[in-house]
Protein backbone atom coordinates (compact mmCIF):
# COMPACT_ATOMS: atom_id res chain seq x y z
CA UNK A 1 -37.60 -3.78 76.97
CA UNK A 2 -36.35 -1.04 79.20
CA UNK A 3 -35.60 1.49 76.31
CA UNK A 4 -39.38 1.63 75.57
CA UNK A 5 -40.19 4.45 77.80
CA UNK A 6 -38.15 6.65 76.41
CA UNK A 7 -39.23 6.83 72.59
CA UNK A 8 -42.74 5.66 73.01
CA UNK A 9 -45.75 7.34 74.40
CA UNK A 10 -49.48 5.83 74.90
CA UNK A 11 -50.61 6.73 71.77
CA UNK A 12 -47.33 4.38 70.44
CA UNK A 13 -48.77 1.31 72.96
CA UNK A 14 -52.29 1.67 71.76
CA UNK A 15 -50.93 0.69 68.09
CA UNK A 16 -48.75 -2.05 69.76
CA UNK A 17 -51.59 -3.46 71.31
CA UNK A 18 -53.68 -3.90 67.98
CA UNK A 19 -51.16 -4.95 66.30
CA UNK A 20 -50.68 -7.95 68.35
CA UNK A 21 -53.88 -8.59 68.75
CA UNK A 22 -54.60 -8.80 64.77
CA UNK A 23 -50.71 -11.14 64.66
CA UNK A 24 -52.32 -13.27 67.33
CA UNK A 25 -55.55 -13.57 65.71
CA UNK A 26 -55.32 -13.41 61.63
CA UNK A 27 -51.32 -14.38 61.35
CA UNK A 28 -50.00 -16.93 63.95
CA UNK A 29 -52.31 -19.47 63.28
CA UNK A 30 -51.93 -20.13 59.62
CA UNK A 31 -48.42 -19.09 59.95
CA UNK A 32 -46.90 -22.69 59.37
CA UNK A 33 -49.06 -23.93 56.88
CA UNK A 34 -48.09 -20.81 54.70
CA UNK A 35 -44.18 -21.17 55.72
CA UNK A 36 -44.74 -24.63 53.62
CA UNK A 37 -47.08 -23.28 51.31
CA UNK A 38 -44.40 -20.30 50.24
CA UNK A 39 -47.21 -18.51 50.14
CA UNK A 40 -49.94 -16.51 52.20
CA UNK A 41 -53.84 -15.64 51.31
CA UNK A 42 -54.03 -12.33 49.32
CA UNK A 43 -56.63 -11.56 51.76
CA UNK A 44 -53.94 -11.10 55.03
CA UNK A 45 -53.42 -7.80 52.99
CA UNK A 46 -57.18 -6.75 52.76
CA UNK A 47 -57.67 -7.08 56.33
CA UNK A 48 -54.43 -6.06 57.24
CA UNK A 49 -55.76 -2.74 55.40
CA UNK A 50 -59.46 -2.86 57.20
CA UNK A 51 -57.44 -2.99 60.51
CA UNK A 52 -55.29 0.28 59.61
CA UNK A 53 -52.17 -1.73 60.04
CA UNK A 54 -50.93 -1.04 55.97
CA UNK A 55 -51.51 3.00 56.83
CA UNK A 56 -49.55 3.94 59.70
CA UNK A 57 -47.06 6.13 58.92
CA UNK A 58 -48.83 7.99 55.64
CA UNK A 59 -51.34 10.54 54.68
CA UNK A 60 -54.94 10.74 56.28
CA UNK A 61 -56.21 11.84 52.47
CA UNK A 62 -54.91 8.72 51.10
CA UNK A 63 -56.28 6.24 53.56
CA UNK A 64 -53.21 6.33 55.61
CA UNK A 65 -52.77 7.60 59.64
CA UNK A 66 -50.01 8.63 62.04
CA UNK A 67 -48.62 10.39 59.58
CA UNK A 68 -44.85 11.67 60.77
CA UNK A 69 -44.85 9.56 63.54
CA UNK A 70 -42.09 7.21 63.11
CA UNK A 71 -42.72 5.21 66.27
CA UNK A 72 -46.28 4.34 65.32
CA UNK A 73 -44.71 2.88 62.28
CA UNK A 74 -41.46 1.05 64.67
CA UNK A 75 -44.15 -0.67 67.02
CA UNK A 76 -46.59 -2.07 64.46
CA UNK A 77 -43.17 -3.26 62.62
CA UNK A 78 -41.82 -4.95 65.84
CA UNK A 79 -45.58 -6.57 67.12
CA UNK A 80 -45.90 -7.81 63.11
CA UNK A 81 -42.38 -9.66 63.37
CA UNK A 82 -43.99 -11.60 66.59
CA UNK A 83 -45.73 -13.75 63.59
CA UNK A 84 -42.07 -15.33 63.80
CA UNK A 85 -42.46 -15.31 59.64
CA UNK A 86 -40.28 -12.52 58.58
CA UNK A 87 -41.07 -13.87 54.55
CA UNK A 88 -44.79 -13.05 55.74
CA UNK A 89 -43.96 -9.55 57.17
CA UNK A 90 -42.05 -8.60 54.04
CA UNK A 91 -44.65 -9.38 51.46
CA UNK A 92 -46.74 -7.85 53.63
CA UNK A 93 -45.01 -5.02 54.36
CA UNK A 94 -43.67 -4.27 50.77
CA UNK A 95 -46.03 -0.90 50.29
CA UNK A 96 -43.06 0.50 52.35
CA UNK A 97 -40.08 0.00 49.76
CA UNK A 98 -42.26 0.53 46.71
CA UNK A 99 -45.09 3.27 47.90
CA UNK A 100 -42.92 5.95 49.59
CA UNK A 101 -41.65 7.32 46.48
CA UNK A 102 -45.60 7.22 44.97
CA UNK A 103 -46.55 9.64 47.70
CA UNK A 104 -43.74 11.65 47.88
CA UNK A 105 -42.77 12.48 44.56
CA UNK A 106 -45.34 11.08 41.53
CA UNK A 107 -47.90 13.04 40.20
CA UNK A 108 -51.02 14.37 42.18
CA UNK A 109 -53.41 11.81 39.94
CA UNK A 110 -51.18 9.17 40.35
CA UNK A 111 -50.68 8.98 44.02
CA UNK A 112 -54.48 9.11 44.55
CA UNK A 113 -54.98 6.31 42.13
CA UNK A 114 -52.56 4.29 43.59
CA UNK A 115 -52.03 4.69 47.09
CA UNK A 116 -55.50 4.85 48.55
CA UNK A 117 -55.93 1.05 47.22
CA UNK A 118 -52.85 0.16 47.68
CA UNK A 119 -53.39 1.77 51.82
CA UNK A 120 -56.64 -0.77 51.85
CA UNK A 121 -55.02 -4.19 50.56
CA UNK A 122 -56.94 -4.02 47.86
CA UNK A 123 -53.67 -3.79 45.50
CA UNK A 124 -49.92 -4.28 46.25
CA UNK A 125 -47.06 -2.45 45.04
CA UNK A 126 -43.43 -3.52 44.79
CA UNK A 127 -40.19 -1.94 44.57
CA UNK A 128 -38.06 -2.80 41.25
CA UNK A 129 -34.44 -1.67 41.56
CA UNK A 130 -32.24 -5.29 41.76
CA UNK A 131 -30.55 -6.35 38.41
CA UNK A 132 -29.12 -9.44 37.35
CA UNK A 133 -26.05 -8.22 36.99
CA UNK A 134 -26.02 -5.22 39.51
CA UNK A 135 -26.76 -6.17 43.29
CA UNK A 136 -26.27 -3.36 45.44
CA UNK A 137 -24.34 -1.24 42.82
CA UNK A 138 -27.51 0.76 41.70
CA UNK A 139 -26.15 3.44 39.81
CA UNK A 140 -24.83 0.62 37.30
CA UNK A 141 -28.37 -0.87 36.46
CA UNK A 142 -29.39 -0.98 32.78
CA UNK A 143 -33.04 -1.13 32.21
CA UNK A 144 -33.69 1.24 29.87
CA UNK A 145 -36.65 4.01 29.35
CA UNK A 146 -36.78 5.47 25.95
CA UNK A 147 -38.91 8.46 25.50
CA UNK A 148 -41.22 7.63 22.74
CA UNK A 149 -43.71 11.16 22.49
CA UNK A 150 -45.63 10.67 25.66
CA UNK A 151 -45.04 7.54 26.82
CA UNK A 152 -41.60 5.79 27.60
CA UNK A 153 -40.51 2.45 26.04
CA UNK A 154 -38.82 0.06 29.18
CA UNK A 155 -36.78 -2.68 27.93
CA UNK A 156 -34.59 -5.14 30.62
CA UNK A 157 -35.29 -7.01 33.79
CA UNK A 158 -35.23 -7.17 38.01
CA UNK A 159 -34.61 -9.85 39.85
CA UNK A 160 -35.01 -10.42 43.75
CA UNK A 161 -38.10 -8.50 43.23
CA UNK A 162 -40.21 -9.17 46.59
CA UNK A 163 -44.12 -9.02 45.85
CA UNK A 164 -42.76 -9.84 42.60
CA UNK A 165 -45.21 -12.38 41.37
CA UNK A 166 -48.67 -11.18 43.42
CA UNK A 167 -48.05 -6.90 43.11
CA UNK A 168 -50.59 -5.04 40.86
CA UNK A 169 -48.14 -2.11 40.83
CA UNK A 170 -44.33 -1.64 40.20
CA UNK A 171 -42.00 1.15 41.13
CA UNK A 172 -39.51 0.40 38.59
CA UNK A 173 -36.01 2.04 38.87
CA UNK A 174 -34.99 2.58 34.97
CA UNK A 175 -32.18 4.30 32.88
CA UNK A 176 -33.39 7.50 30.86
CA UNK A 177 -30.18 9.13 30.96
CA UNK A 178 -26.21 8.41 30.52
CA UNK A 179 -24.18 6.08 32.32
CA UNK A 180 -23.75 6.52 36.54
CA UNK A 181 -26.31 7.12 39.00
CA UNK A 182 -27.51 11.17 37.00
CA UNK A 183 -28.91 9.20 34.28
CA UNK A 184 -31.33 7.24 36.63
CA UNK A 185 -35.29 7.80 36.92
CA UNK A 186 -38.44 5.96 38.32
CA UNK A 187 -41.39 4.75 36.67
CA UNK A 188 -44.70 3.66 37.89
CA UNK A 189 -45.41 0.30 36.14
CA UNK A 190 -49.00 -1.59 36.07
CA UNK A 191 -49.06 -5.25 35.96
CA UNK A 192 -51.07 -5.22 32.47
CA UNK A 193 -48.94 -3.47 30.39
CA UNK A 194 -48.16 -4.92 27.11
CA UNK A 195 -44.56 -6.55 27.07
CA UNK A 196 -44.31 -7.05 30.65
CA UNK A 197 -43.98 -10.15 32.28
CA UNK A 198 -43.56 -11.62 35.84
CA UNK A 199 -41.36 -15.13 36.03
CA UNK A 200 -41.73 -18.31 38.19
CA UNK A 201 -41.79 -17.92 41.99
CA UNK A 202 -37.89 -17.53 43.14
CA UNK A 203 -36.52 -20.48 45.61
CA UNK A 204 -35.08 -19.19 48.41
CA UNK A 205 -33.35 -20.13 51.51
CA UNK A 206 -35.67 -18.38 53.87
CA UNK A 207 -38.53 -15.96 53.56
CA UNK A 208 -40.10 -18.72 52.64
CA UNK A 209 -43.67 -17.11 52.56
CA UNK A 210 -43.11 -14.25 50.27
CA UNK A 211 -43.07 -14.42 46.82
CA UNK A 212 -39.80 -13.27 45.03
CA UNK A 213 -39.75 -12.62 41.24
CA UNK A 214 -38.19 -11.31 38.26
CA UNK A 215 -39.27 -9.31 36.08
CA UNK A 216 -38.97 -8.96 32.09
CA UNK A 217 -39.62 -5.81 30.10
CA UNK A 218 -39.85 -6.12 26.24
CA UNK A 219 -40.55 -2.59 25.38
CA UNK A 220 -43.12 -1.84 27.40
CA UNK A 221 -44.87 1.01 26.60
CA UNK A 222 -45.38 3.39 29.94
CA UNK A 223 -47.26 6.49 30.02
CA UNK A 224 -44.72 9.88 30.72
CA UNK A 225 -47.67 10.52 33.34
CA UNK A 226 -46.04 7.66 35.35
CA UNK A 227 -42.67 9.46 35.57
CA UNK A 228 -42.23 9.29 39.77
CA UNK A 229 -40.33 12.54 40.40
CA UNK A 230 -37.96 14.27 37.63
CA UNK A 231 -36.29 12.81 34.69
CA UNK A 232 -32.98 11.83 35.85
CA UNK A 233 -33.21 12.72 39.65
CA UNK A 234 -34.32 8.81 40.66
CA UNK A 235 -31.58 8.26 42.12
CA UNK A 236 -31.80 10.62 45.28
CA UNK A 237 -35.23 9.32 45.22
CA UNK A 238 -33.68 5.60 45.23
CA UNK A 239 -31.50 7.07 48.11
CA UNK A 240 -33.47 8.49 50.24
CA UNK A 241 -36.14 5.62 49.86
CA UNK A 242 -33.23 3.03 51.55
CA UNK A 243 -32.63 5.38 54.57
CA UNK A 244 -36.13 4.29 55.71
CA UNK A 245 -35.53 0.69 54.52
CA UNK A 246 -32.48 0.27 56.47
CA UNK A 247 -33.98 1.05 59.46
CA UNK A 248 -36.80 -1.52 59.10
CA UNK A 249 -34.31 -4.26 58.47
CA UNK A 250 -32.56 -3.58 61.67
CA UNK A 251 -35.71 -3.35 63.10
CA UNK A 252 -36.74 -6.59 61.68
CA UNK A 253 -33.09 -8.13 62.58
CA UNK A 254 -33.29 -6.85 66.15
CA UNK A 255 -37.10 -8.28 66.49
CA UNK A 256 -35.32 -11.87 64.87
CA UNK A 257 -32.72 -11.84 67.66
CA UNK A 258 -35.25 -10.87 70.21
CA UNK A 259 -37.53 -14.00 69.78
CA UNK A 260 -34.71 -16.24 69.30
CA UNK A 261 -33.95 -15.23 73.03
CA UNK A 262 -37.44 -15.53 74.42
CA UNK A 263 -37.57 -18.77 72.88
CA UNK A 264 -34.27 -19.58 74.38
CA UNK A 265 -35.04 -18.32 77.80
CA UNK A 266 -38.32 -20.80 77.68
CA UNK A 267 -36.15 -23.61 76.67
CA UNK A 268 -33.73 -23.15 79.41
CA UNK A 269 -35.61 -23.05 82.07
CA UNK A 270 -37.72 -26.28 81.21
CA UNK A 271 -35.38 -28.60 79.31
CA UNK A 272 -33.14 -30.62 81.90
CA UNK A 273 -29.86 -32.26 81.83
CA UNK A 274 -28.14 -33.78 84.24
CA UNK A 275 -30.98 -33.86 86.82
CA UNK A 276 -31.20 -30.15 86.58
CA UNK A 277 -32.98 -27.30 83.72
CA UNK A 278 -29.85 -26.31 81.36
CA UNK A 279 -30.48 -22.56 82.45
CA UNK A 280 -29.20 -23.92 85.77
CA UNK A 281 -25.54 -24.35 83.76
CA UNK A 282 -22.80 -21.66 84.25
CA UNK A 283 -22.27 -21.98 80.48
CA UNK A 284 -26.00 -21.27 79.23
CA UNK A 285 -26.78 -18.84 81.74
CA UNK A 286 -23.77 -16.65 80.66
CA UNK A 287 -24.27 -16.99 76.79
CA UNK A 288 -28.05 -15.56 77.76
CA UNK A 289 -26.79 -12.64 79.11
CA UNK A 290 -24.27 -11.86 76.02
CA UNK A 291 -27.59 -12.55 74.31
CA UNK A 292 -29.37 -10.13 75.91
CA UNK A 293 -26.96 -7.91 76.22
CA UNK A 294 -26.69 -7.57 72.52
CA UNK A 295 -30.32 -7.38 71.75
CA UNK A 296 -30.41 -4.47 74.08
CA UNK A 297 -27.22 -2.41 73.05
CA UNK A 298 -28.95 -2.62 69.02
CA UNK A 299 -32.40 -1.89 70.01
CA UNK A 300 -31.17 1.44 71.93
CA UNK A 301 -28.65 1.93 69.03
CA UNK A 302 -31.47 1.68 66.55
CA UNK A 303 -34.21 3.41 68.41
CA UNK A 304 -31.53 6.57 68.84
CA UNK A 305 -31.23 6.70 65.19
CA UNK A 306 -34.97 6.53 64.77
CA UNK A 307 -35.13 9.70 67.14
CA UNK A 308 -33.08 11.75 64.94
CA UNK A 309 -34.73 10.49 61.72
CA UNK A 310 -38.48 11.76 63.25
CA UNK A 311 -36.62 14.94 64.43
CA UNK A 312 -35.34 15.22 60.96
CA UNK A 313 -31.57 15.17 61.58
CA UNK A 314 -29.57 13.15 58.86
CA UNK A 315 -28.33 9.67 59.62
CA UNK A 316 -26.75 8.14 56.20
CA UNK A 317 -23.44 6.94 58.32
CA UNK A 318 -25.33 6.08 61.99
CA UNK A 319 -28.25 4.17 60.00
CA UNK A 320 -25.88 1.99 58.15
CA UNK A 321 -24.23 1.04 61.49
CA UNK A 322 -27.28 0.66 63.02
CA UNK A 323 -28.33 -2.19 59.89
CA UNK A 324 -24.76 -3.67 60.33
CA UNK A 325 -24.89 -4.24 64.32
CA UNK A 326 -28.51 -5.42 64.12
CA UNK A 327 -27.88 -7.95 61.27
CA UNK A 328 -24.49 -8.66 63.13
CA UNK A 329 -26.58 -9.21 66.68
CA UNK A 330 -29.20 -11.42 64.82
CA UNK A 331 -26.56 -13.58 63.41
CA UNK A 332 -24.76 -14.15 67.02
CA UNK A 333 -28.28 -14.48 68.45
CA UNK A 334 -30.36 -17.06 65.97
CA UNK A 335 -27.03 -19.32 66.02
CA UNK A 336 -26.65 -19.68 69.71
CA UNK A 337 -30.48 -19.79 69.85
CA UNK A 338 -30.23 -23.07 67.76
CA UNK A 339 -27.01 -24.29 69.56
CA UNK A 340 -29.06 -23.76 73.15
CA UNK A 341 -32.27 -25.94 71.60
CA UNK A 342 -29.96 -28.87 70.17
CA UNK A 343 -31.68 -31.06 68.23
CA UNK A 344 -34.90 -29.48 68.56
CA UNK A 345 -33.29 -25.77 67.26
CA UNK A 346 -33.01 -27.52 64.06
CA UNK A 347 -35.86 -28.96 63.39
CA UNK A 348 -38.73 -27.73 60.83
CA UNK A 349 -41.11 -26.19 62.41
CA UNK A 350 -39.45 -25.08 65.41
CA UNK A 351 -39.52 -21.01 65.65
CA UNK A 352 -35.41 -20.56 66.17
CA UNK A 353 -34.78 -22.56 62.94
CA UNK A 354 -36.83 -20.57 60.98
CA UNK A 355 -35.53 -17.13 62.41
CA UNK A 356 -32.23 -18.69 61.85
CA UNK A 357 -32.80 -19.38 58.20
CA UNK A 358 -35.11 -16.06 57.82
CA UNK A 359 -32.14 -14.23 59.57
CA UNK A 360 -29.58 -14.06 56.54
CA UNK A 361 -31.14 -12.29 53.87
CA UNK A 362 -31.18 -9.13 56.52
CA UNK A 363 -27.25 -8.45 56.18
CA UNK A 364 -27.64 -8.47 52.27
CA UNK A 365 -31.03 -7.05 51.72
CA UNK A 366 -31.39 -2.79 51.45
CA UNK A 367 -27.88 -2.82 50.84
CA UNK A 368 -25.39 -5.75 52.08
CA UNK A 369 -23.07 -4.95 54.81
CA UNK A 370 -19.97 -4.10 52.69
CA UNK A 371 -22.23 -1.14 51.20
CA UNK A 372 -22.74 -0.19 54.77
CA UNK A 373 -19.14 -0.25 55.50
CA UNK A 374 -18.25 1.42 52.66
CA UNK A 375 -21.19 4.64 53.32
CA UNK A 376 -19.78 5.00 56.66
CA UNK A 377 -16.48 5.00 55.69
CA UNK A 378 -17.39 7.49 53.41
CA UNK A 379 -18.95 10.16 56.01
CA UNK A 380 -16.01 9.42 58.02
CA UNK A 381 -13.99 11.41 55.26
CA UNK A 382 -11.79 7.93 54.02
């Protein structure tokens, strides 16, 4: 990975190195079992925490380190997706979807309630914003928060909720306003409040490991404490929350497409045909280097638009076609992965047909790729 040099320094490699140590070590072996389980131990997040992994990227005073350094956060992201589970790294990396907005924005008493065990793996926290009925379209979604003296009353439901069924703590995107996106707040929600409820485990086609819920609120009754920024401003909140998300999903797409071509590049140079290995063939050794190629052209893409996020530049139009050609590249990559492995590519239990299957969701999750098109259509002035 050539582009490495320029974006990370030793300090970066140092948190590389752990973090493949502690994949080697506490994820890759159980990693099967819990791909059949749907499920991983509660504990992976406890000593996830104990190893620092959960706090790279936030505040020292809340149990967090590296704070501002955005390529601490992109190497223990790409050395977590080497567990070749990306349902694993999501539940396990939910804190960063459903804490940012805790530490940026809630109040002082909250944040240091919440964060410092959620920083540990002694809690989890998810992100609430998915409707039945809404999908990307946020600014249409209809839970409602009634102010009731000085609490709020929450009434609707989430779905696609990841954490949904294990997380202690819920950042819960809610209506307290009119219609459109001005009328949108969020609200800190604890698992034992009265009225709320968490439904059966969601089936899904991959991300096997993590849980996916929905989530039911029957008047639930929510302290105005738990108000995450201002009344009505949740949507720039919602906003600038994806920004970050988007670039972990191409990160996690390009880290997909990446294994998928190790794993090819082992197959082809032991699997013969013919009296010869297959990576000996005209026709395999070229689709390897449009594989490569195109893991390499959305890594540097990527990376570049991780630059300019640390250096605080904006990057609403660049980061959406950075999502877009990673999920893209992932898509081209996993398929001719399987199609290089045969038989054996789609078999259960073999790493490319789980990336393959894992791969999907990463076009439609954070905002599908017809939202990005239409954001970067939009900066372009159309």
């Amino acid at each position: 990975m050539s582009a490495y040099q320029d974006y990370f320094d030793p300090s970066h490699q140092l948190v590389r190195d752990s973090v493949r140590r502690f994949v080697e070590r506490e994820m890759l072996p159980g990693v099967e079992q819990w791909e059949e389980a749907e499920s991983f131990p509660r504990a992976l997040y406890l000593k996830a925490g104990a190893a620092g992994i959960l706090g790279i990227g936030y505040p020292e005073a809340l149990g967090g380190s590296h704070e501002g350094d955005l390529f601490a956060k992109v190497a223990a992201s790409e050395e977590l997706m080497r567990c070749g589970s990306g349902g694993v790294v999501a539940g396990l990396g939910s804190l960063d979807i459903g804490l940012p907005p805790v530490v940026k924005w809630a109040r002082p008493d909250v944040r240091q309630r919440v964060a410092p065990l959620v920083l540990s793996g002694e809690k989890i926290i998810a992100l609430a914003v998915t409707e039945p009925g809404g999908g990307s379209d946020v600014a249409s979604l209809q839970t409602r928060a009634i102010r009731d003296g000085d609490h709020y009353r929450v009434s609707g439901s989430k779905t696609f909720i990841t954490s949904g069924i294990r997380a202690d703590f819920y950042t819960v995107a809610v209506r307290t306003g009119g219609p459109g996106f001005a009328g949108i707040s969020l609200l800190l929600i604890e698992k034992d409040t009265p009225g709320f409820t968490v439904g059966q485990p969601l089936k899904k086609m991959g991300w096997w490991a993590s849980d996916t819920a929905e989530l039911f609120f029957d008047d639930c009754r929510v302290p105005v404490g738990n108000l995450i920024g201002a009344e009505n401003m949740g949507f720039a909140c919602i906003m600038g929350n994806f920004q970050s998300e988007r670039l972990a999903l191409a990160l996690m797409a390009n880290m997909t497409a990446q294994l998928a071509l190790e794993e090819s590049l082992k197959w082809a140079a032991q699997r013969e045909a013919f009296g010869k290995p297959i990576g000996k063939f005209q026709v395999i050794k070229h689709r390897l280097a449009e594989m490569a190629t195109a893991v390499e052209v959305s890594r540097e893409f990527t990376y570049r638009q991780a630059a300019k996020m640390a250096a605080g530049k904006s990057v609403i139009k660049e980061i959406s076609m950075a999502k877009n050609l990673a999920t893209d590249t992932a898509d081209r990559v996993t398929f001719d992965a399987v199609q290089i492995l045969g038989g054996q590519g789609y078999m259960r239990g073999s790493l490319v047909e789980r990336l393959y299957r894992d791969n999907r969701i990463l076009s439609i999750g954070g905002g599908t790729r017809e939202v990005m098109n239409e954001i970067i259509s939009k900066q372009m002035g159309l």
